[in-house]
C-alpha atoms as a PDB file:
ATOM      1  CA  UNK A   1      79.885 169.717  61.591  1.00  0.00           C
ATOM      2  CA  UNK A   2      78.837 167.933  64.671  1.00  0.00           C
ATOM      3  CA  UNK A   3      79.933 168.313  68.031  1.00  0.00           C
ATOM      4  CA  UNK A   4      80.989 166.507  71.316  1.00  0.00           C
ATOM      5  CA  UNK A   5      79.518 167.063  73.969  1.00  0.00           C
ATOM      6  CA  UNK A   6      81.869 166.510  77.137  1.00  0.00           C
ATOM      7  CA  UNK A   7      81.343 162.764  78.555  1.00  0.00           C
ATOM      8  CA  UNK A   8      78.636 161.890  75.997  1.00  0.00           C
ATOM      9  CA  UNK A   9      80.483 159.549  72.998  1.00  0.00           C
ATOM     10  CA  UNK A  10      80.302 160.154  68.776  1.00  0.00           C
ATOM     11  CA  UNK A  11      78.749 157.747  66.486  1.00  0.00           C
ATOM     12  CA  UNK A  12      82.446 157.325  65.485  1.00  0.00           C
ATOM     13  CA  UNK A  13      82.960 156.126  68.962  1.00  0.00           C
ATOM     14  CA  UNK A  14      80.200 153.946  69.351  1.00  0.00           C
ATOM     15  CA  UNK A  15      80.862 152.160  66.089  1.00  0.00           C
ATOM     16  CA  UNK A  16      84.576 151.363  67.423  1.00  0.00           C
ATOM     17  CA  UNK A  17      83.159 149.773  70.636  1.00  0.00           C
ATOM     18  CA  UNK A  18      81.129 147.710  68.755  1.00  0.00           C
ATOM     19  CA  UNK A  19      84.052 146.521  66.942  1.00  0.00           C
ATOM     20  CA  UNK A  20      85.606 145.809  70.050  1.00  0.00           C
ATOM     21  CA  UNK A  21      82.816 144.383  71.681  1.00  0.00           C
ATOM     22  CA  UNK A  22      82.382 142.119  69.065  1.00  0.00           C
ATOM     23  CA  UNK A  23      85.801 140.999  68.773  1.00  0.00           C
ATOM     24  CA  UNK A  24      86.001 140.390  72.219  1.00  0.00           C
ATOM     25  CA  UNK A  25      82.955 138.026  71.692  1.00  0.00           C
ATOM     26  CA  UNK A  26      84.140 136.450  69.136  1.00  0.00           C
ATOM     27  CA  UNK A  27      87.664 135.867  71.213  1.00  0.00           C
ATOM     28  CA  UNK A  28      86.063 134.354  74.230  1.00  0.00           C
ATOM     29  CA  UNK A  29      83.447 132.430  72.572  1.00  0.00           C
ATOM     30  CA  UNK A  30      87.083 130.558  70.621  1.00  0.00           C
ATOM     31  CA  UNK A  31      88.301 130.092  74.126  1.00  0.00           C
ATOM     32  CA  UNK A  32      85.201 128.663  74.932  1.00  0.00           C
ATOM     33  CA  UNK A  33      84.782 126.211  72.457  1.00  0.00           C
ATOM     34  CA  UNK A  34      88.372 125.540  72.840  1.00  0.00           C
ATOM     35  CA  UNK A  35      87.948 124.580  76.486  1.00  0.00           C
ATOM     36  CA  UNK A  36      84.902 122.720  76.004  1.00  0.00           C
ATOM     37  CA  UNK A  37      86.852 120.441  73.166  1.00  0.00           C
ATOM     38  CA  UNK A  38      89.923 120.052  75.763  1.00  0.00           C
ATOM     39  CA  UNK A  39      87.731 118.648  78.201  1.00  0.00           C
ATOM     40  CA  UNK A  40      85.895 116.519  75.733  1.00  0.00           C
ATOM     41  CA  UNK A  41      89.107 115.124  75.047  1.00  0.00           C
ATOM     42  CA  UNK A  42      89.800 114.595  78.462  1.00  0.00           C
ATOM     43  CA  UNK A  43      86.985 112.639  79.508  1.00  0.00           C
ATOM     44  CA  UNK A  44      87.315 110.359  76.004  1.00  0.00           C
ATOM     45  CA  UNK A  45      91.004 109.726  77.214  1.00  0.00           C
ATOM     46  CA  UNK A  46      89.781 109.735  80.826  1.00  0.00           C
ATOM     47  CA  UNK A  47      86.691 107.001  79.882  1.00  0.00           C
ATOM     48  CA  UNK A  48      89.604 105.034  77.424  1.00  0.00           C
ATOM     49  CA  UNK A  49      91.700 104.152  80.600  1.00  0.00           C
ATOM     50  CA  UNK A  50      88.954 103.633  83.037  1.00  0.00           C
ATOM     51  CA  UNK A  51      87.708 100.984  80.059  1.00  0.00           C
ATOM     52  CA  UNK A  52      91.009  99.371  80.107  1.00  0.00           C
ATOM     53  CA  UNK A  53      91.429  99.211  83.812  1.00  0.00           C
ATOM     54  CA  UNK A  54      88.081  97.090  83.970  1.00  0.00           C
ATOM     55  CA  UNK A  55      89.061  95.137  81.062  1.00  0.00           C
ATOM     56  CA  UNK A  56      93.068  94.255  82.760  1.00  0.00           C
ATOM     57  CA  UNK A  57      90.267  93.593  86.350  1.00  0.00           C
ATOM     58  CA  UNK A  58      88.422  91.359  84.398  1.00  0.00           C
ATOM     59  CA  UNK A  59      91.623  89.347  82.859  1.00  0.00           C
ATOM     60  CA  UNK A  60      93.169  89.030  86.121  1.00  0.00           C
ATOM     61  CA  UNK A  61      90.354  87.638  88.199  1.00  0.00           C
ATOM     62  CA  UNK A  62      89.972  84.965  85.064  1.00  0.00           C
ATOM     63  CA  UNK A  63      94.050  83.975  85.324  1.00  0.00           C
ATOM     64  CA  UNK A  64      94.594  83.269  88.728  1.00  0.00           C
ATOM     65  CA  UNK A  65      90.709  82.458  89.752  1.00  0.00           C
ATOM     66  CA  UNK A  66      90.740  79.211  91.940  1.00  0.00           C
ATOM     67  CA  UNK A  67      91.825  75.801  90.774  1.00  0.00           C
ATOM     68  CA  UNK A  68      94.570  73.651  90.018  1.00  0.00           C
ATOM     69  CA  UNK A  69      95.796  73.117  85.781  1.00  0.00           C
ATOM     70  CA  UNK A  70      96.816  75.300  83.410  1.00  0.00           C
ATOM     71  CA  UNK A  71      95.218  78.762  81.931  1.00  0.00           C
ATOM     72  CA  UNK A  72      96.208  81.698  79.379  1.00  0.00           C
ATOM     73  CA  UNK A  73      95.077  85.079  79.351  1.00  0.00           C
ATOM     74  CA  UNK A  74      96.429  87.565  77.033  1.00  0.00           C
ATOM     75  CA  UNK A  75      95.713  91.410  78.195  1.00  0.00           C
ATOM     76  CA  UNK A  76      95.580  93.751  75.032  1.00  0.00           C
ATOM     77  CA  UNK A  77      97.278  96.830  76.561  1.00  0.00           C
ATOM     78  CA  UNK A  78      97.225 100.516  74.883  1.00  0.00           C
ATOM     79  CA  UNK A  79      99.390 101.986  77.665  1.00  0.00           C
ATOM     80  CA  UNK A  80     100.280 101.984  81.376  1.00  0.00           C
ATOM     81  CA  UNK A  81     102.599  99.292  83.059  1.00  0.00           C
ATOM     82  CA  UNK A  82     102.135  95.320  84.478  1.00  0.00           C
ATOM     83  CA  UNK A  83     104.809  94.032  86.443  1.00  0.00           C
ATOM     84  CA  UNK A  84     104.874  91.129  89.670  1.00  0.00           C
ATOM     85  CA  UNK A  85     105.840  92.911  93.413  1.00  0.00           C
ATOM     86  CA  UNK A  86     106.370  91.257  96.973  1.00  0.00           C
ATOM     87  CA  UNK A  87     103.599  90.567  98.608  1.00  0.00           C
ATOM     88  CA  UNK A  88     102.962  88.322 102.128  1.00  0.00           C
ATOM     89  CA  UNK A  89      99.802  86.839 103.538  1.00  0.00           C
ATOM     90  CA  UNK A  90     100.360  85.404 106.843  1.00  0.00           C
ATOM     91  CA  UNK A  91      99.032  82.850 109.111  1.00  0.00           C
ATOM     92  CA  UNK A  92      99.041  83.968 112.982  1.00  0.00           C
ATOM     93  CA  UNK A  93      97.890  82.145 116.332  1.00  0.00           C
ATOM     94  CA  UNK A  94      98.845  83.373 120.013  1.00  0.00           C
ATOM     95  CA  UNK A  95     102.156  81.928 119.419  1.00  0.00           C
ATOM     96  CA  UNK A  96     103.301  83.691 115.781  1.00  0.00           C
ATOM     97  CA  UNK A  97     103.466  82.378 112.520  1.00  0.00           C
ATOM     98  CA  UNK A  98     101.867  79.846 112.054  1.00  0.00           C
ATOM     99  CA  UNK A  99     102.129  80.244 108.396  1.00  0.00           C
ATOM    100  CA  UNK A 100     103.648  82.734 105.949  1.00  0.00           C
ATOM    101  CA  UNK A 101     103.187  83.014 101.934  1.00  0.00           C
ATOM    102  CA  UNK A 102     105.380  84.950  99.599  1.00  0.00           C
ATOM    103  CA  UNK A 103     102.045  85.379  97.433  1.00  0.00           C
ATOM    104  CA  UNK A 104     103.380  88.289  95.013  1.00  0.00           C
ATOM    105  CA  UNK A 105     100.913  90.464  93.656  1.00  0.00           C
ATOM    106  CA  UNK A 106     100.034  91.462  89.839  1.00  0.00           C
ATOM    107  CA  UNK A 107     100.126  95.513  89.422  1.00  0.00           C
ATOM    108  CA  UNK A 108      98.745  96.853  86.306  1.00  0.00           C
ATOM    109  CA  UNK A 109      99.526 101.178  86.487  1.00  0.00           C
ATOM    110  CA  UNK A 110      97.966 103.457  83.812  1.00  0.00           C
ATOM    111  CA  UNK A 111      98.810 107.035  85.368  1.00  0.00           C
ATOM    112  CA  UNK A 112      97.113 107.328  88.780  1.00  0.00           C
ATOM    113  CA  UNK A 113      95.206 104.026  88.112  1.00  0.00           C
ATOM    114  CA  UNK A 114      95.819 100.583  89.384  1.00  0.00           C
ATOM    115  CA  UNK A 115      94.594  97.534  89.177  1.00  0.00           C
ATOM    116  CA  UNK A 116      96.220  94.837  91.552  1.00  0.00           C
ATOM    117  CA  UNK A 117      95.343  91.223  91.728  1.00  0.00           C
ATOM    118  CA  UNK A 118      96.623  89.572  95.243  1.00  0.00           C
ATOM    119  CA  UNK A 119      95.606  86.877  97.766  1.00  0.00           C
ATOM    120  CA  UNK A 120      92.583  85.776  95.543  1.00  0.00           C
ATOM    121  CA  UNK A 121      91.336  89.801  95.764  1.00  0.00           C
ATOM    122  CA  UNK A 122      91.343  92.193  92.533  1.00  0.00           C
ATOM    123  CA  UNK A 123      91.385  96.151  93.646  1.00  0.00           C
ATOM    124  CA  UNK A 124      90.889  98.915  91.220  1.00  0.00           C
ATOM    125  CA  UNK A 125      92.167 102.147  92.374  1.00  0.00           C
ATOM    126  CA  UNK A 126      92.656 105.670  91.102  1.00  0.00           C
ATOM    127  CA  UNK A 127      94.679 107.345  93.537  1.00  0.00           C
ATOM    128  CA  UNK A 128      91.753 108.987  95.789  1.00  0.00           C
ATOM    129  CA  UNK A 129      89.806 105.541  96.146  1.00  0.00           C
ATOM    130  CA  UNK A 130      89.897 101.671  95.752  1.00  0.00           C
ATOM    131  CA  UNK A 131      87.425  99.278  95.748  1.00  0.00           C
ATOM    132  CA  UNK A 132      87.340  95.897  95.186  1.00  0.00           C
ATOM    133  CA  UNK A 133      86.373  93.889  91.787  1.00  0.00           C
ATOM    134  CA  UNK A 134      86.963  90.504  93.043  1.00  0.00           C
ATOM    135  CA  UNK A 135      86.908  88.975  96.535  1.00  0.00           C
ATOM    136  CA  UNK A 136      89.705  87.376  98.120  1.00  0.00           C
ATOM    137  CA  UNK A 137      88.749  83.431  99.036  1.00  0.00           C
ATOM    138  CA  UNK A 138      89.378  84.464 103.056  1.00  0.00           C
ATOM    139  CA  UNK A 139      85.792  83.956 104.736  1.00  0.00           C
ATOM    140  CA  UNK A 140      84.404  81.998 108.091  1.00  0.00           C
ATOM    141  CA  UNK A 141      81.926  79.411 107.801  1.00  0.00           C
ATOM    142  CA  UNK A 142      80.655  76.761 110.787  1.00  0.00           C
ATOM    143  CA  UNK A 143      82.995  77.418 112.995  1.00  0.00           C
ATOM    144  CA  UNK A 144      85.530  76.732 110.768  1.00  0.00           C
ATOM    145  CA  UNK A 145      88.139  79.698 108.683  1.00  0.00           C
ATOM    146  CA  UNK A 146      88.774  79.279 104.783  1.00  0.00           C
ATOM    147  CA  UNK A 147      91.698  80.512 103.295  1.00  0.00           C
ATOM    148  CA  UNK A 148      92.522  80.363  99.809  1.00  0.00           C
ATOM    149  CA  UNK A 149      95.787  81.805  98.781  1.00  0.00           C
ATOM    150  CA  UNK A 150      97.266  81.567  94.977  1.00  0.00           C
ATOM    151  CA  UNK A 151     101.401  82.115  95.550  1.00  0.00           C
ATOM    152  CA  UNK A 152     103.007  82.961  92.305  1.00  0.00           C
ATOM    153  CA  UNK A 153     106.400  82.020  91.261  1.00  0.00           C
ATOM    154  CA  UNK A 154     106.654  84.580  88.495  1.00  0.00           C
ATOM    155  CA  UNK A 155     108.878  84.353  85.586  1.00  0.00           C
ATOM    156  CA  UNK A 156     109.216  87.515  82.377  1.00  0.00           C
ATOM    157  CA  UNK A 157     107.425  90.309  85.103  1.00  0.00           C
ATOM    158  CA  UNK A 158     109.746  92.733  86.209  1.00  0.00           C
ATOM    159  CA  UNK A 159     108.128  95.258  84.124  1.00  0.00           C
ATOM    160  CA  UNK A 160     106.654  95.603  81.072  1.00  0.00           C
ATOM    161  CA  UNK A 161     105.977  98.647  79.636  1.00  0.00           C
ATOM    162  CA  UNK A 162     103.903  99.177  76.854  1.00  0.00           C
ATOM    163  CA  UNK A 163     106.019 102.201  75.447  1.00  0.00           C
ATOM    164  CA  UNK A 164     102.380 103.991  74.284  1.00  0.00           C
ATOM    165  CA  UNK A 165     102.156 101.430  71.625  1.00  0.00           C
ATOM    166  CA  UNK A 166      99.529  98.756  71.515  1.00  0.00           C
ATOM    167  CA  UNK A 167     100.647  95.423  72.905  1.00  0.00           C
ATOM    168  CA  UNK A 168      99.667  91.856  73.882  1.00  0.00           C
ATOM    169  CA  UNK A 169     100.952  90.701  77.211  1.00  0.00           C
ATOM    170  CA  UNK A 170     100.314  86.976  77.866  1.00  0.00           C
ATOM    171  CA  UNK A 171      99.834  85.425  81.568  1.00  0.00           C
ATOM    172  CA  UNK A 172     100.201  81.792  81.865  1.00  0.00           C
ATOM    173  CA  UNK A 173      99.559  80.274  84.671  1.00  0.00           C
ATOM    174  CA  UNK A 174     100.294  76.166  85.789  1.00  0.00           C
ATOM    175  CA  UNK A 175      98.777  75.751  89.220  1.00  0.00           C
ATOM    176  CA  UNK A 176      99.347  73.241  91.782  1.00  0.00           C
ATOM    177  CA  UNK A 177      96.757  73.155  94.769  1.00  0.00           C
ATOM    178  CA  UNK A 178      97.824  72.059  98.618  1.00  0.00           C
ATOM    179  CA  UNK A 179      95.248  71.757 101.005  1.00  0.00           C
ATOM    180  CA  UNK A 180      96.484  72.086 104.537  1.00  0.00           C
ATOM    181  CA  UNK A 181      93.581  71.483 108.243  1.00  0.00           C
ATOM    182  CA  UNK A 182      94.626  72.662 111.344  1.00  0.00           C
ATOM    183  CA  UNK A 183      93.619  71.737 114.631  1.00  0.00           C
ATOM    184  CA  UNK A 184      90.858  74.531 116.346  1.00  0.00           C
ATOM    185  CA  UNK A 185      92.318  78.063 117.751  1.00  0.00           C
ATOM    186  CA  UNK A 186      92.638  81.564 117.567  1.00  0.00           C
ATOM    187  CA  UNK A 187      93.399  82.272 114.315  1.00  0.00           C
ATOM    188  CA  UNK A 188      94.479  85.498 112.320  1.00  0.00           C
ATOM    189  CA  UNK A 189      95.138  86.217 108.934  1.00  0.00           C
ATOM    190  CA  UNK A 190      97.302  89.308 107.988  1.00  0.00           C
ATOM    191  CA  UNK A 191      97.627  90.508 104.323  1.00  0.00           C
ATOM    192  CA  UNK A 192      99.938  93.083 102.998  1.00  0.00           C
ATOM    193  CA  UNK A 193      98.860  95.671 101.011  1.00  0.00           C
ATOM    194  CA  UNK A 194      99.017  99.482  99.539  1.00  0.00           C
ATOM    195  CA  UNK A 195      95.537 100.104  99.743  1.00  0.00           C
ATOM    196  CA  UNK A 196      94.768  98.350 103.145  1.00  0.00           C
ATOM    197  CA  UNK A 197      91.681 100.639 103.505  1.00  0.00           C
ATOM    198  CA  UNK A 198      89.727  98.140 100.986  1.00  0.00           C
ATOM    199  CA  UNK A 199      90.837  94.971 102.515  1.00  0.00           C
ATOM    200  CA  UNK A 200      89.504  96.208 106.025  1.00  0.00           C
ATOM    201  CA  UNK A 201      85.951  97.235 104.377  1.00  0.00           C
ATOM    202  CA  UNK A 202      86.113  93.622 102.670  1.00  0.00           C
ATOM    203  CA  UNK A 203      87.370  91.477 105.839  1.00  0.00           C
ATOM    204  CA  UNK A 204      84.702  93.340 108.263  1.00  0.00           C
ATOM    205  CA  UNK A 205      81.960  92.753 106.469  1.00  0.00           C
ATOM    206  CA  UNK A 206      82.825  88.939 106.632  1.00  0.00           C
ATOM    207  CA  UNK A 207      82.863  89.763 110.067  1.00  0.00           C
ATOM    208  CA  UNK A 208      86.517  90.264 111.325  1.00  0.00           C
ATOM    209  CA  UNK A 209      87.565  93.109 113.023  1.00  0.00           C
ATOM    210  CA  UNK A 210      90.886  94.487 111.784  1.00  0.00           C
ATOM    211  CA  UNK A 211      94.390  96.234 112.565  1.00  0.00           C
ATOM    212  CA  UNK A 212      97.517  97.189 110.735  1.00  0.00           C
ATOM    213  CA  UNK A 213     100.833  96.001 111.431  1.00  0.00           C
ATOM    214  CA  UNK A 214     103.824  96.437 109.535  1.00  0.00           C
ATOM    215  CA  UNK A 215     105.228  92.689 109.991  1.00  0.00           C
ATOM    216  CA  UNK A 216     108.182  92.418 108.320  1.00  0.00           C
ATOM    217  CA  UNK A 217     108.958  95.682 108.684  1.00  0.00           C
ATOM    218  CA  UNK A 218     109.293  96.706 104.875  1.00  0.00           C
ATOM    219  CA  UNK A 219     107.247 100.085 105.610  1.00  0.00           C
ATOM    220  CA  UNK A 220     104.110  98.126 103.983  1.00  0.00           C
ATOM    221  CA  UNK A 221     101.369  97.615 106.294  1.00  0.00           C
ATOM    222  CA  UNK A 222      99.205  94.469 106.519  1.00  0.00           C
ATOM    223  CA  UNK A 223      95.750  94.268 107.765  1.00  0.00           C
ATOM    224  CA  UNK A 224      95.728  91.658 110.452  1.00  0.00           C
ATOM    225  CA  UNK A 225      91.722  89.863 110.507  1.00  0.00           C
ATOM    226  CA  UNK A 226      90.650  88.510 113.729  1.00  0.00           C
ATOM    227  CA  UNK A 227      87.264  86.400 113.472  1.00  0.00           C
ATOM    228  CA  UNK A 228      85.503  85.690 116.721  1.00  0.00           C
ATOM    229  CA  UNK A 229      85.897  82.451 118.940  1.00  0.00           C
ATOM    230  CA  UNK A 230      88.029  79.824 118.294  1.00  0.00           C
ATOM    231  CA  UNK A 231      88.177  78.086 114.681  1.00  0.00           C
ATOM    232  CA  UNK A 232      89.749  74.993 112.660  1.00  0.00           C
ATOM    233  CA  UNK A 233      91.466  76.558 109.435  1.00  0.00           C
ATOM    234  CA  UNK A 234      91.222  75.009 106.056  1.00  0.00           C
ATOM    235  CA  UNK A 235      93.942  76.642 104.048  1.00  0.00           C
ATOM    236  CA  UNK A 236      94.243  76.328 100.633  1.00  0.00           C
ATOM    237  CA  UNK A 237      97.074  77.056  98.684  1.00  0.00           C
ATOM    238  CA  UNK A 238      97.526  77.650  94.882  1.00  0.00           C
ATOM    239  CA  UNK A 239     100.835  77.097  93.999  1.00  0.00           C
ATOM    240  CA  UNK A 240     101.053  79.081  90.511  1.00  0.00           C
ATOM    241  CA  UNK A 241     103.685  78.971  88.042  1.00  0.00           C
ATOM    242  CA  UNK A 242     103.229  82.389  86.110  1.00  0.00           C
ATOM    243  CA  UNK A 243     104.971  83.328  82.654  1.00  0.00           C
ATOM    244  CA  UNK A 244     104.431  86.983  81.673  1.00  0.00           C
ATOM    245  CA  UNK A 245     105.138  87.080  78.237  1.00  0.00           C
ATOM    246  CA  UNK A 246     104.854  90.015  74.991  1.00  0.00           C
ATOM    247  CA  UNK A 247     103.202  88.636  72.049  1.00  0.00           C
ATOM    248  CA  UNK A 248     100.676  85.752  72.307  1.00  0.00           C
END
């Protein structure tokens, strides 16, 4: 018959903690694999959205890109959200307003990404960072400041939901261009905006120095562009009828 000694374990013992060991192996290597599949699956759905945000980026910059006549884009949409919001761009000398635009913007939401199309611009954003995708049509040249602006008057976009279910949405667009000179000055341009951290980066480095003001007071700031010296403006504007239909 053998014996235990105090503090030293049997081979009965020894056997059971291997059992053990090896179920607890065998337990966390499961959660393992488990966690490495949930993650997989993350990033797949993760890399899925970030596909279709580019894609909706892409679509947007093609439907209201510059000239007059008329254009359809359909957007195949898995999930997330496109709808039309309130949006200004303004005109400003020493005096005011010079001129104000109702320009409405095109959000596309999947989650915490967003893809807005406004004032000739396309931003992507995932709720840490935006950048741009497409620049606006705001630059200086020879002493003279272009401004292009498409203004929508939207029709079929106070929301549309996809519902998680695979769907076509349909922008088309009839655009009308005005082309408006005005006489040399001290020009501004302000444009309103969520993500006014991008549109600074974009106007400085076509040389404006920037500030935000909240101009019509909706609790929506604009970045206000100043461009040095005194300019002649050659503004632009897009006058676009926009239908934002389901189904092709």
């Amino acid at each position: 018959m053998s014996r235990q000694r105090h503090g030293f374990p049997t081979e009965r013992d020894r056997g059971q903690a291997a059992v053990v060991g090896v179920a607890l192996l065998l337990g966390l290597t499961v959660l393992a694999v488990g966690g490495l599949t949930a993650t997989a699956g993350s990033i797949v759905e993760d890399g899925a959205t970030s596909a279709a945000a580019t894609r909706v980026g892409d679509d947007l910059a093609t439907a209201l890109g510059p000239g007059p006549g008329e254009r359809e884009t359909t957007l195949e949409l898995a999930s997330g959200t496109i709808r039309v919001v309130n949006r200004s761009v303004w005109l400003l000398d020493d005096d005011g307003v010079v001129w104000a635009g109702h320009a409405g913007a095109i959000v596309y939401t999947d989650g915490d990404r967003r893809v807005t199309s406004f004032a000739g611009a396309v931003i992507r954003s995932d709720g840490r960072e935006g950048r741009l995708i497409a620049p606006s049509r705001i630059a200086p040249a020879n002493g003279t400041l272009y401004v292009g602006v498409p203004v929508l008057n939207a029709s079929g976009a106070d929301g549309i939901a996809t519902g998680g279910h695979r769907i076509a949405v349909t922008l088309r667009t009839d655009a009308r261009t005005d082309r408006i000179d005005l006489p040399e000055g001290d020009y501004r341009v302000a444009v309103e905006t969520e993500t006014p951290a991008v549109w600074e980066r974009h106007l400085q480095e076509r040389g404006a120095t920037t500030a935000r003001r909240d101009i019509d007071g909706d609790g929506i700031p604009s970045v206000v562009a100043s461009f040095e010296g005194e300019r002649t403006v050659h503004l632009v504007v897009h006058d676009v009828a926009l239908a934002v239909e389901v189904g092709r």
